[in-house]
N, C-alpha and C. Protein backbone atom coordinates (compact mmCIF):
# COMPACT_ATOMS: atom_id res chain seq x y z
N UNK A 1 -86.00 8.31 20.94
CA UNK A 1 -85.45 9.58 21.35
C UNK A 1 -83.96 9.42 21.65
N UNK A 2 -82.89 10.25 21.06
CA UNK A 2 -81.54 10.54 21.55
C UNK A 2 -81.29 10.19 22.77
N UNK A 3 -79.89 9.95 23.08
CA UNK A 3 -79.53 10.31 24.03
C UNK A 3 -78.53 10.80 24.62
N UNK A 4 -77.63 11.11 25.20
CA UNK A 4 -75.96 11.64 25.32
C UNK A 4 -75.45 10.37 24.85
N UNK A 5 -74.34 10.66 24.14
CA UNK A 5 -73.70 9.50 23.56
C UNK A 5 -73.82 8.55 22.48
N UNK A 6 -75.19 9.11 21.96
CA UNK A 6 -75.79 8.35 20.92
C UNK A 6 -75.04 9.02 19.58
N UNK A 7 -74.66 8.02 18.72
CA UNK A 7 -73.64 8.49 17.28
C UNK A 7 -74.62 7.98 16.07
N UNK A 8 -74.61 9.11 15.32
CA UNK A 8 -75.63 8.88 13.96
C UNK A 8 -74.50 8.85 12.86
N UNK A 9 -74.27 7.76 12.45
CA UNK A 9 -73.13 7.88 11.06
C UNK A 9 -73.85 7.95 9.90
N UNK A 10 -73.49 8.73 8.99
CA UNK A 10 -74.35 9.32 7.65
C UNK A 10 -73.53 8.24 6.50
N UNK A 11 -73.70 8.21 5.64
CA UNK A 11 -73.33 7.30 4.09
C UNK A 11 -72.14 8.21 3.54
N UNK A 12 -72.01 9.53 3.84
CA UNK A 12 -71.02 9.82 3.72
C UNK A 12 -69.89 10.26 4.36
N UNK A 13 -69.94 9.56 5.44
CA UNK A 13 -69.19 8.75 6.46
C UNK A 13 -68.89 10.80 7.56
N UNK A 14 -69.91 11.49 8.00
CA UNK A 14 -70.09 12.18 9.09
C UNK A 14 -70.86 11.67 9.93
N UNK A 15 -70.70 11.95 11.03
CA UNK A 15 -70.86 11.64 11.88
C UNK A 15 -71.48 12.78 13.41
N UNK A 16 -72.19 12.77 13.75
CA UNK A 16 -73.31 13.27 14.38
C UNK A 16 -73.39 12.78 15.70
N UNK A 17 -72.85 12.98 17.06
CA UNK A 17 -72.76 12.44 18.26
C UNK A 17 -73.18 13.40 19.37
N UNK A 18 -74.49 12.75 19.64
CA UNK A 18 -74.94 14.17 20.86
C UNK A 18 -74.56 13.78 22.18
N UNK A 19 -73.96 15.30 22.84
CA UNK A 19 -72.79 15.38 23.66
C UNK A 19 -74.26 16.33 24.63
N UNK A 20 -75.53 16.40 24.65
CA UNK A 20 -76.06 16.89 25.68
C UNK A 20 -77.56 16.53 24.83
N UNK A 21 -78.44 15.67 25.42
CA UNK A 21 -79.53 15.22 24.80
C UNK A 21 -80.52 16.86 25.37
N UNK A 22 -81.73 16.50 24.37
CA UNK A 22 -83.24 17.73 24.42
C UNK A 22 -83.33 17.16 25.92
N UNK A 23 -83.60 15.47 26.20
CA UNK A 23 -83.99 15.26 27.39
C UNK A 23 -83.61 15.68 28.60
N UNK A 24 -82.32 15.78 27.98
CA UNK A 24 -81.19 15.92 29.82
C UNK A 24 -81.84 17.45 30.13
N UNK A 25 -81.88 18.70 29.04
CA UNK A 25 -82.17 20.33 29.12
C UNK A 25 -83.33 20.38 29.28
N UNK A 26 -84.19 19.73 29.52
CA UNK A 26 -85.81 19.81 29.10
C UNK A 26 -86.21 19.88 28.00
N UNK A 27 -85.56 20.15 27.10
CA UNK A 27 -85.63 20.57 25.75
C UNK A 27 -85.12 22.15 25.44
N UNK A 28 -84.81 22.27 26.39
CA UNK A 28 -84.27 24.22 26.15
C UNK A 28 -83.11 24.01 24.98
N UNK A 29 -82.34 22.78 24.96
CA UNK A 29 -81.16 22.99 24.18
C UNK A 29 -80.90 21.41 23.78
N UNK A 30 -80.07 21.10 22.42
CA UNK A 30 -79.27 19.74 22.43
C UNK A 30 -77.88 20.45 21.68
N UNK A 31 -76.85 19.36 22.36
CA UNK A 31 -75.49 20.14 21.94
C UNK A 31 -74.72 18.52 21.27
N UNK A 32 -74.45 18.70 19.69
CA UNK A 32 -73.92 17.26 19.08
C UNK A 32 -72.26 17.62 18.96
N UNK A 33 -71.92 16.99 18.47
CA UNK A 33 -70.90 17.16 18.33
C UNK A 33 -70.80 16.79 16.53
N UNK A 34 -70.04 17.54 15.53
CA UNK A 34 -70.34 16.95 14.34
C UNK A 34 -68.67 16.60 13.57
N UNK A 35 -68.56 15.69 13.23
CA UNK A 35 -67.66 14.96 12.36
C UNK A 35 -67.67 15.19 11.19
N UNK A 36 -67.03 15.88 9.99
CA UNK A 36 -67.56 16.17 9.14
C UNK A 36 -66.15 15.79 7.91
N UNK A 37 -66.08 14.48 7.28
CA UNK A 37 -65.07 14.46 6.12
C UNK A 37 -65.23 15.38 5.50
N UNK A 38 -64.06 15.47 4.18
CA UNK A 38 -64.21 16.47 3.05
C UNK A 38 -65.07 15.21 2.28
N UNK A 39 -65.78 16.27 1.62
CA UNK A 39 -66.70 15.95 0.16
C UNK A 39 -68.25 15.89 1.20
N UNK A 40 -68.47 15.78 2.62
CA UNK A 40 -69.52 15.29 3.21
C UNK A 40 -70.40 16.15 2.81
N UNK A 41 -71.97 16.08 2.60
CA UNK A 41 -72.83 16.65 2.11
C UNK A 41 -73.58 17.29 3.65
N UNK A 42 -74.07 18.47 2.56
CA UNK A 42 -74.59 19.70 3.42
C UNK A 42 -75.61 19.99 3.39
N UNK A 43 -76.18 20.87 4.62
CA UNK A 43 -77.85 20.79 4.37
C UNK A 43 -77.63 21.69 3.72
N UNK A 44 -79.30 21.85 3.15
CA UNK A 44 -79.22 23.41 1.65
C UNK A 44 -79.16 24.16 2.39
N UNK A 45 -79.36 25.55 2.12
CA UNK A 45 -79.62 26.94 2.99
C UNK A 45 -81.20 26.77 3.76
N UNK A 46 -80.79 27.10 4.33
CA UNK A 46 -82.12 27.09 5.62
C UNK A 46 -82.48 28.27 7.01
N UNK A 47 -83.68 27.89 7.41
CA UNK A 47 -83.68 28.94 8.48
C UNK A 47 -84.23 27.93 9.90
N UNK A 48 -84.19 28.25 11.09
CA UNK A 48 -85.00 27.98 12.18
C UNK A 48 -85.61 28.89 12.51
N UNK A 49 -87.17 29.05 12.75
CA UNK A 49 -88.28 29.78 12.74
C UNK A 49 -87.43 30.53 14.33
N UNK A 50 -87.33 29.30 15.43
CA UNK A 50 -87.51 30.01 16.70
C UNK A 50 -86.12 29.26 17.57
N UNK A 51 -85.43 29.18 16.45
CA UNK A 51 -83.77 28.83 17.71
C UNK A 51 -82.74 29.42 16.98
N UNK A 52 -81.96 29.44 18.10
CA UNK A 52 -80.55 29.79 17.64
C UNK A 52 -79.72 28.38 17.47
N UNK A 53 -78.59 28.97 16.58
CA UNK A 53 -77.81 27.97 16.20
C UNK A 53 -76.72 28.43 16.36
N UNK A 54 -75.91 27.50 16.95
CA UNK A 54 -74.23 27.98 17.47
C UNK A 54 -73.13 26.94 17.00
N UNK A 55 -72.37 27.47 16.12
CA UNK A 55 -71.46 26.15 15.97
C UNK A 55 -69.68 26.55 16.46
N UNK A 56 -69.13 26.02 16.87
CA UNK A 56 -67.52 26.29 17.57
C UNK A 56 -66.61 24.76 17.19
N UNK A 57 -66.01 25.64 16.06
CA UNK A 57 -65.23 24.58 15.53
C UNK A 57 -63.76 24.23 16.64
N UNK A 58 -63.66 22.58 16.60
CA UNK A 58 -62.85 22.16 17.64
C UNK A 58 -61.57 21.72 16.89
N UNK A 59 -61.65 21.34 16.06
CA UNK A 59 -60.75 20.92 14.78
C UNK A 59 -60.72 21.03 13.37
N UNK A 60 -59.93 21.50 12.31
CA UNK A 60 -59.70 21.85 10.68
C UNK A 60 -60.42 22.98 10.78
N UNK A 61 -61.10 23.51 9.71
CA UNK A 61 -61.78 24.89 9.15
C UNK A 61 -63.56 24.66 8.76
N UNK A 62 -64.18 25.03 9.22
CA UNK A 62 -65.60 24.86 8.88
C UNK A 62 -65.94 26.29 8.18
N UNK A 63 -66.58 26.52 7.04
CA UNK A 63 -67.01 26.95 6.19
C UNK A 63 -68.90 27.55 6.35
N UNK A 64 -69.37 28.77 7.12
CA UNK A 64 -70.38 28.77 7.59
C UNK A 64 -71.27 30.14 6.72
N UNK A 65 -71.84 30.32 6.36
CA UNK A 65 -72.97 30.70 5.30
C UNK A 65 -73.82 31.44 6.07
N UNK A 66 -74.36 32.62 6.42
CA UNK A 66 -75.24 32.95 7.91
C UNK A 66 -75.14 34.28 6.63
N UNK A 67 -77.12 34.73 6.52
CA UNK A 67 -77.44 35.59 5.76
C UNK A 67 -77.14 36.20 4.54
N UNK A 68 -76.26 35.17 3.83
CA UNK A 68 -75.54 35.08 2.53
C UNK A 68 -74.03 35.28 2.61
N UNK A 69 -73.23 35.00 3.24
CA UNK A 69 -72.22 35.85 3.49
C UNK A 69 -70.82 34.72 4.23
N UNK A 70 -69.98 34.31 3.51
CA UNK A 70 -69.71 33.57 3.99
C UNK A 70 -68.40 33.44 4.99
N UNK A 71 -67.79 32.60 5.96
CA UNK A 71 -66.69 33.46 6.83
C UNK A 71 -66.08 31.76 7.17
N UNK A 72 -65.23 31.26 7.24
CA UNK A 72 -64.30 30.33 7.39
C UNK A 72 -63.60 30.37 9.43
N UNK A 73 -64.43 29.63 9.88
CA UNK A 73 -64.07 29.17 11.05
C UNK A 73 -62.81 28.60 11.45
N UNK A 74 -61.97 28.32 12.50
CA UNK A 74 -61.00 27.64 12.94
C UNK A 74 -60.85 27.22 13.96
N UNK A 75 -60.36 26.16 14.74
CA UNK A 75 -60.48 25.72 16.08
C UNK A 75 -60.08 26.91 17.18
N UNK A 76 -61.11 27.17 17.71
CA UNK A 76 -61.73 27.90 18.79
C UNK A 76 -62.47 29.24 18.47
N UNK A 77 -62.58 28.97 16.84
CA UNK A 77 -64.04 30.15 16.49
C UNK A 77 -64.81 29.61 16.59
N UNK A 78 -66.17 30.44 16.61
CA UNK A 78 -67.63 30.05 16.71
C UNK A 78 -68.19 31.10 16.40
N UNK A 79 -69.51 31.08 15.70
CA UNK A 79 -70.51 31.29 15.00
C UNK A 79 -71.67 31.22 15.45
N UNK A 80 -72.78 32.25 15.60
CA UNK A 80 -73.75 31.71 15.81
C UNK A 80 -74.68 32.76 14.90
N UNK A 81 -75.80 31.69 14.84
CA UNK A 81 -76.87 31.92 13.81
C UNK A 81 -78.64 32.62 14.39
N UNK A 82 -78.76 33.66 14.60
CA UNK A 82 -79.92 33.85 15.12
C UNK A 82 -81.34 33.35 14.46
N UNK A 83 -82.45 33.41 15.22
CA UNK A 83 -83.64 32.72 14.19
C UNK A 83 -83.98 33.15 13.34
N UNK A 84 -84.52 32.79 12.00
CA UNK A 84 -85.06 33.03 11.19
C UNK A 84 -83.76 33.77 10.13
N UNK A 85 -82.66 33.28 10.45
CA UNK A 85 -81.56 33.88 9.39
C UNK A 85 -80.78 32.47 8.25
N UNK A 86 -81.20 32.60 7.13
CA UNK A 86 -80.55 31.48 6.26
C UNK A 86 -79.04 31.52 6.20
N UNK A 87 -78.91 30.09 6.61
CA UNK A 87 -77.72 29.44 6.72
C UNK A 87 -77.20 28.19 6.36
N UNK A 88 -76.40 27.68 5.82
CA UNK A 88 -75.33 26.53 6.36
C UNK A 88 -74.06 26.24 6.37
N UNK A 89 -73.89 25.24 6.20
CA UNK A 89 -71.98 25.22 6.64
C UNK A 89 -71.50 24.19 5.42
N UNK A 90 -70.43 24.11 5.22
CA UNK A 90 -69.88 23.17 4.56
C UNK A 90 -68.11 22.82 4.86
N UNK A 91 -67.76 21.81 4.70
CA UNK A 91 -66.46 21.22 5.13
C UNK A 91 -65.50 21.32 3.60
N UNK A 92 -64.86 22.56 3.04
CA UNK A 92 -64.17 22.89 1.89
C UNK A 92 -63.06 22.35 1.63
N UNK A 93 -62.71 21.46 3.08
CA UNK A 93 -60.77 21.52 3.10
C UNK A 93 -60.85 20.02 2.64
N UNK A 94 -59.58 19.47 2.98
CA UNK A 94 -59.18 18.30 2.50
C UNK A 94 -59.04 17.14 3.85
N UNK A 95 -59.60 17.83 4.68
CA UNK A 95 -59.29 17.27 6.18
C UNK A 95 -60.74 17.07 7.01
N UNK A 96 -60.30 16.39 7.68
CA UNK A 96 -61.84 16.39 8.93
C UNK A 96 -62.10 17.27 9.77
N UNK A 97 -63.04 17.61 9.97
CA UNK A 97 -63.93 19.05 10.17
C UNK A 97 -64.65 18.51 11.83
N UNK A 98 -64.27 19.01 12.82
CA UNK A 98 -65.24 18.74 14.05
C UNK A 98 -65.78 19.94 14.91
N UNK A 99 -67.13 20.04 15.29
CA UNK A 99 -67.63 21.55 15.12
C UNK A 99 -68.51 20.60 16.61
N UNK A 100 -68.90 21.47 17.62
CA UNK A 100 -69.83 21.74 18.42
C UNK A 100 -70.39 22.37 18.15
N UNK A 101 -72.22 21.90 18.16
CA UNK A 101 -73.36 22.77 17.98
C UNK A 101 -74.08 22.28 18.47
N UNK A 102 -75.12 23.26 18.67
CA UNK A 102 -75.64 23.70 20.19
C UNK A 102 -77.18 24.20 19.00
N UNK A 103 -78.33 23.67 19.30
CA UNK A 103 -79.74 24.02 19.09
C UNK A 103 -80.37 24.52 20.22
N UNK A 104 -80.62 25.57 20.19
CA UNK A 104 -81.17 26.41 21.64
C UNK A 104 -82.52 26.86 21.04
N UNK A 105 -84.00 26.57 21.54
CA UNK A 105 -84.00 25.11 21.54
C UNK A 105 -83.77 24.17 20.78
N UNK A 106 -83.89 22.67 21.42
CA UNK A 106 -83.69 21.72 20.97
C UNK A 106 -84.63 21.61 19.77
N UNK A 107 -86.48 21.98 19.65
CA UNK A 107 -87.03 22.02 18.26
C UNK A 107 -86.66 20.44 17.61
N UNK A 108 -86.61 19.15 18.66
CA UNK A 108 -86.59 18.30 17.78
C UNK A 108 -85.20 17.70 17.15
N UNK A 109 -84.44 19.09 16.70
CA UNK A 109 -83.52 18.48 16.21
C UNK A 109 -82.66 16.90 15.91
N UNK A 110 -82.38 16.65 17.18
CA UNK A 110 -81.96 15.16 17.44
C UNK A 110 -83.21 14.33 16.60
N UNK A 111 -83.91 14.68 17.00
CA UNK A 111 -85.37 13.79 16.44
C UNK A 111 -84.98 13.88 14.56
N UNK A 112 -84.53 14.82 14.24
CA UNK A 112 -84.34 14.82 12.66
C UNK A 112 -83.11 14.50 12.14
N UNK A 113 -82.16 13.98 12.81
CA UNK A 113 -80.72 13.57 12.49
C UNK A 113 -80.90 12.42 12.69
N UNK A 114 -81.47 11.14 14.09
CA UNK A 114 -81.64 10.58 14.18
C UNK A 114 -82.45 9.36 12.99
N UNK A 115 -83.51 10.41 12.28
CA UNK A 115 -84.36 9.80 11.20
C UNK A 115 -84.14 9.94 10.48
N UNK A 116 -83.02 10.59 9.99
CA UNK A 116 -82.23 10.88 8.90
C UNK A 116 -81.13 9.87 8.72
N UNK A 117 -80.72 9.61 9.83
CA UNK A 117 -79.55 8.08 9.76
C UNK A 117 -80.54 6.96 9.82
N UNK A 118 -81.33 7.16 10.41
CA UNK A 118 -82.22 5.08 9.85
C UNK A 118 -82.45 5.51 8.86
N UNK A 119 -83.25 6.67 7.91
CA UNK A 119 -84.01 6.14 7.17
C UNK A 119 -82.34 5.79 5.64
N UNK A 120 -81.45 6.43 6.00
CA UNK A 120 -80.69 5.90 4.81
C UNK A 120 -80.03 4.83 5.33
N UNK A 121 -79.69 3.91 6.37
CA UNK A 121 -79.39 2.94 6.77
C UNK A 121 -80.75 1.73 6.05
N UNK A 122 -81.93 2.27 6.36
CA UNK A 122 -83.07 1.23 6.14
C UNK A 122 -83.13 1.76 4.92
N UNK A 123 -82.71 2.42 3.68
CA UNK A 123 -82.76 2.23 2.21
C UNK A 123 -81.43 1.80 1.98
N UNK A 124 -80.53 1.21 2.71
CA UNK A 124 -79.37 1.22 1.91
C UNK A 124 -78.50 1.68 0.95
N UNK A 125 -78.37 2.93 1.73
CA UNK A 125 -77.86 4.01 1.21
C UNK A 125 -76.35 4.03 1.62
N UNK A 126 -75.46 3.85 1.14
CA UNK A 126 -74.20 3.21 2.08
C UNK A 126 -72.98 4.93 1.23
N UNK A 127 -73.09 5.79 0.20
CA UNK A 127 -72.44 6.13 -0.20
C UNK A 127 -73.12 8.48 -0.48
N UNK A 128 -72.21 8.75 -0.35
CA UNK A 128 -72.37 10.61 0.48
C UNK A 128 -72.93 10.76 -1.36
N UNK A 129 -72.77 9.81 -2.35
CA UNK A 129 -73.34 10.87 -3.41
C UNK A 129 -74.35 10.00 -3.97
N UNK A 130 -74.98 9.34 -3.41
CA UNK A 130 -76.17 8.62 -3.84
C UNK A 130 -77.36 9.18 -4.55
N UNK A 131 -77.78 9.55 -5.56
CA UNK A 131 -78.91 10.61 -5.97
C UNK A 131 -80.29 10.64 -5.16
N UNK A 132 -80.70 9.65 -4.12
CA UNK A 132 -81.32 9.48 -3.26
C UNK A 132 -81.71 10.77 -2.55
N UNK A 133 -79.96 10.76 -2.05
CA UNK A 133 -80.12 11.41 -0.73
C UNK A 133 -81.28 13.35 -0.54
N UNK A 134 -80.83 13.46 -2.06
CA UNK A 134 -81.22 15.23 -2.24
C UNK A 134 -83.24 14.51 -1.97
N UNK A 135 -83.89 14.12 -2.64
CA UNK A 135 -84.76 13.69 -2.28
C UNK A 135 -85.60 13.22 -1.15
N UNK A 136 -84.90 12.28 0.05
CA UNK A 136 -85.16 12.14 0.65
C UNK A 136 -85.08 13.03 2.14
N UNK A 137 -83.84 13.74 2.07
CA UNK A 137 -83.83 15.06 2.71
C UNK A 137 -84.66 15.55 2.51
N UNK A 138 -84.84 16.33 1.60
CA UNK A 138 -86.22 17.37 0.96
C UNK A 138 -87.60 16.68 2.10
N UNK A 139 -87.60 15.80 1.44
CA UNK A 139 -89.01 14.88 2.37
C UNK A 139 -88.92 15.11 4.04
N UNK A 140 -87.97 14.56 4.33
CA UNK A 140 -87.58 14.70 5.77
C UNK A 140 -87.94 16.21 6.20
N UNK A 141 -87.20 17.34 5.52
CA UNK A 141 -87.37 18.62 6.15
C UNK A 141 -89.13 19.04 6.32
N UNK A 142 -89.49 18.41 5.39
CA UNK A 142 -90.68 18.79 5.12
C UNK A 142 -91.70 18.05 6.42
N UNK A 143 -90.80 17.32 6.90
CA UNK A 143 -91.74 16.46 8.10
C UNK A 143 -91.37 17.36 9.64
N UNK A 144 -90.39 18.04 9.32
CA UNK A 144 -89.82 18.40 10.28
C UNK A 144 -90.05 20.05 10.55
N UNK A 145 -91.05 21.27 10.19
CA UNK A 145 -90.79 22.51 10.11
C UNK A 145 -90.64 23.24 11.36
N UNK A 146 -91.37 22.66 12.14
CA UNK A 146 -90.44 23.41 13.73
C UNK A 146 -88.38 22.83 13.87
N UNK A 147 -88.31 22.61 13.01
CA UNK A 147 -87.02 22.70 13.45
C UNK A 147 -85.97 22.99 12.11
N UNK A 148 -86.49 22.94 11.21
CA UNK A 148 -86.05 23.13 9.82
C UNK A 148 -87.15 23.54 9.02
N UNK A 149 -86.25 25.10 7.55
CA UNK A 149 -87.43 25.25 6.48
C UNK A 149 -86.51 26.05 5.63
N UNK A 150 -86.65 25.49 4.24
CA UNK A 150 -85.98 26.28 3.88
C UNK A 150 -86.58 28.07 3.83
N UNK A 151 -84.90 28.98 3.35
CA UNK A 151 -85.49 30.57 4.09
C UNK A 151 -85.32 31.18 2.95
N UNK A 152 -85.35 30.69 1.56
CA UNK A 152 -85.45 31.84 0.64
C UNK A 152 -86.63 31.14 -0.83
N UNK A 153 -86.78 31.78 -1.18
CA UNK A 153 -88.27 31.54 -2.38
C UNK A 153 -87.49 29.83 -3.07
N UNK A 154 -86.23 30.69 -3.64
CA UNK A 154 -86.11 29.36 -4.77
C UNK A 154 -85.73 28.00 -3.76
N UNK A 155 -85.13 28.25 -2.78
CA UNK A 155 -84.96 26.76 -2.18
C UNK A 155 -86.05 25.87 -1.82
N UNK A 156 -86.99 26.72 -0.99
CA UNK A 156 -88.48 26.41 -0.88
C UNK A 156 -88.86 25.56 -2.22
N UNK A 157 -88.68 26.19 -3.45
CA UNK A 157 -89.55 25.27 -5.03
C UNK A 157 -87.89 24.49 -5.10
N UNK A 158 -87.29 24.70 -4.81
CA UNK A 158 -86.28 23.36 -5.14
C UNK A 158 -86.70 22.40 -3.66
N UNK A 159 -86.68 22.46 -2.74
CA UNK A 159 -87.14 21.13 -1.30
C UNK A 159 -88.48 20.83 -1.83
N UNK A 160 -89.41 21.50 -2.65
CA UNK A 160 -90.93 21.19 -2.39
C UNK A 160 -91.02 19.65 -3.97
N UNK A 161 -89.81 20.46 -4.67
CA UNK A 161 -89.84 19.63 -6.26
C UNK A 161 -89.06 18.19 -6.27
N UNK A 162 -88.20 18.53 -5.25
CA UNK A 162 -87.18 17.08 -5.00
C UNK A 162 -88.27 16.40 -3.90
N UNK A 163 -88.70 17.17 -3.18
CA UNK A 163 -89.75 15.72 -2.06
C UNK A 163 -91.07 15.46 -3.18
N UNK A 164 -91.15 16.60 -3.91
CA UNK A 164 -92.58 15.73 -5.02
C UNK A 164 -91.87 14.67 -5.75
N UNK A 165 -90.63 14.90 -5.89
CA UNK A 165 -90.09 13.78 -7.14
C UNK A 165 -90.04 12.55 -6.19
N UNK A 166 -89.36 12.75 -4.94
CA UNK A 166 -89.24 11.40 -4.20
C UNK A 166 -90.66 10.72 -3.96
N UNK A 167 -91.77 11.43 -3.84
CA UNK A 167 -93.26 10.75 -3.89
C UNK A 167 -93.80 10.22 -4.95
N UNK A 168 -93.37 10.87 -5.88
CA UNK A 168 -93.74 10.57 -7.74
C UNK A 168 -92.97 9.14 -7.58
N UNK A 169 -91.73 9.03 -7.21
CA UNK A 169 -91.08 7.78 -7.46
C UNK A 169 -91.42 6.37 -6.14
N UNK A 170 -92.32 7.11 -5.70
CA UNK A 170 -92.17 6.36 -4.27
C UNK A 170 -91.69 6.07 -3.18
N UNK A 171 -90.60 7.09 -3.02
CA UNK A 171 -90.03 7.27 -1.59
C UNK A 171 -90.90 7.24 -0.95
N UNK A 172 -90.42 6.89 0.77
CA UNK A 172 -90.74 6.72 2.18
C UNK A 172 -90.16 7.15 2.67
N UNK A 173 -90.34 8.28 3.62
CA UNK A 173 -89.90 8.56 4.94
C UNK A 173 -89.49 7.16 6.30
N UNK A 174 -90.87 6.63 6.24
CA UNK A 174 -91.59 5.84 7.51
C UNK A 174 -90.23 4.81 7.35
N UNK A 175 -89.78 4.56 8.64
CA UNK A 175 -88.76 3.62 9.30
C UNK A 175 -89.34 2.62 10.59
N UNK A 176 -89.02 1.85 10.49
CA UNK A 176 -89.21 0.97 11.53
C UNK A 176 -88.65 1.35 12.47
């Protein structure tokens, strides 16, 4: 389990540092802090069944996607995402991207960033465009639906076809 201060570095060198653990809130909330190079990879479009999502960019321009529609953040905007509305973000510029976000509730979250950095640390996954990664995400979300799913028909048969392909080939989730 997370904890304040705990840093998840991704292969394509973002970075993920929770600045208020599920534990410390009871779980009402976790608040990370996110690091985000240009080129860093993004989750697909998605929904949370039963949290909100808040992001308040602290530095460069974050790029945020909320019910199709897209709107370009700047240090001291923020965004937030109500439940069950498809979203994500992406880092467009040429610069580093640092965003506070806030999972109200927590839903785990930490729990799926966390297993998301071992498990590409424990495949040796060292690089943001590895053909791996779309696969093993897919899998992951799929372990995870209280806190992630995708929110529209075709993403659903694109996460369900990339985690069948990662099983067809033999991917693993399971980390030590």
């Amino acid at each position: 389990m997370a904890k304040a201060g705990d840093r998840f570095e991704m292969p394509d060198g973002s970075i993920y540092e929770v600045t208020a653990a599920a534990a410390d809130s009871g779980g009402d909330f976790v608040e990370m802090i996110f690091t985000l190079p240009p080129g860093s990879v993004s989750p697909p479009p998605h929904v949370h069944a039963g949290l909100t999502e808040d992001y308040e960019v602290l530095e460069g321009a974050l790029d945020v996607m909320r019910g199709g529609s897209w709107e370009t953040l700047t240090p001291g905007q923020s965004a937030s995402v109500p439940p069950a509305t498809v979203h994500t973000f992406k880092n467009r510029t040429k610069t580093v991207v640092r965003v506070r976000n806030v999972h109200r509730p927590a839903a785990r979250f930490e729990d799926f960033i966390e297993h998301a950095c071992r498990l590409m640390r424990a495949r040796n996954i060292t690089r943001g465009k590895d053909p791996r990664i779309p696969a093993y995400l897919s899998m992951l979300i799929l372990e995870y639906p209280e806190t992630l799913a995708p929110g529209r028909g075709r993403d659903r048969v694109a996460l369900k076809t990339l985690a069948g392909l990662g099983r067809l080939f033999r991917l693993r989730t399971d980390v030590a």
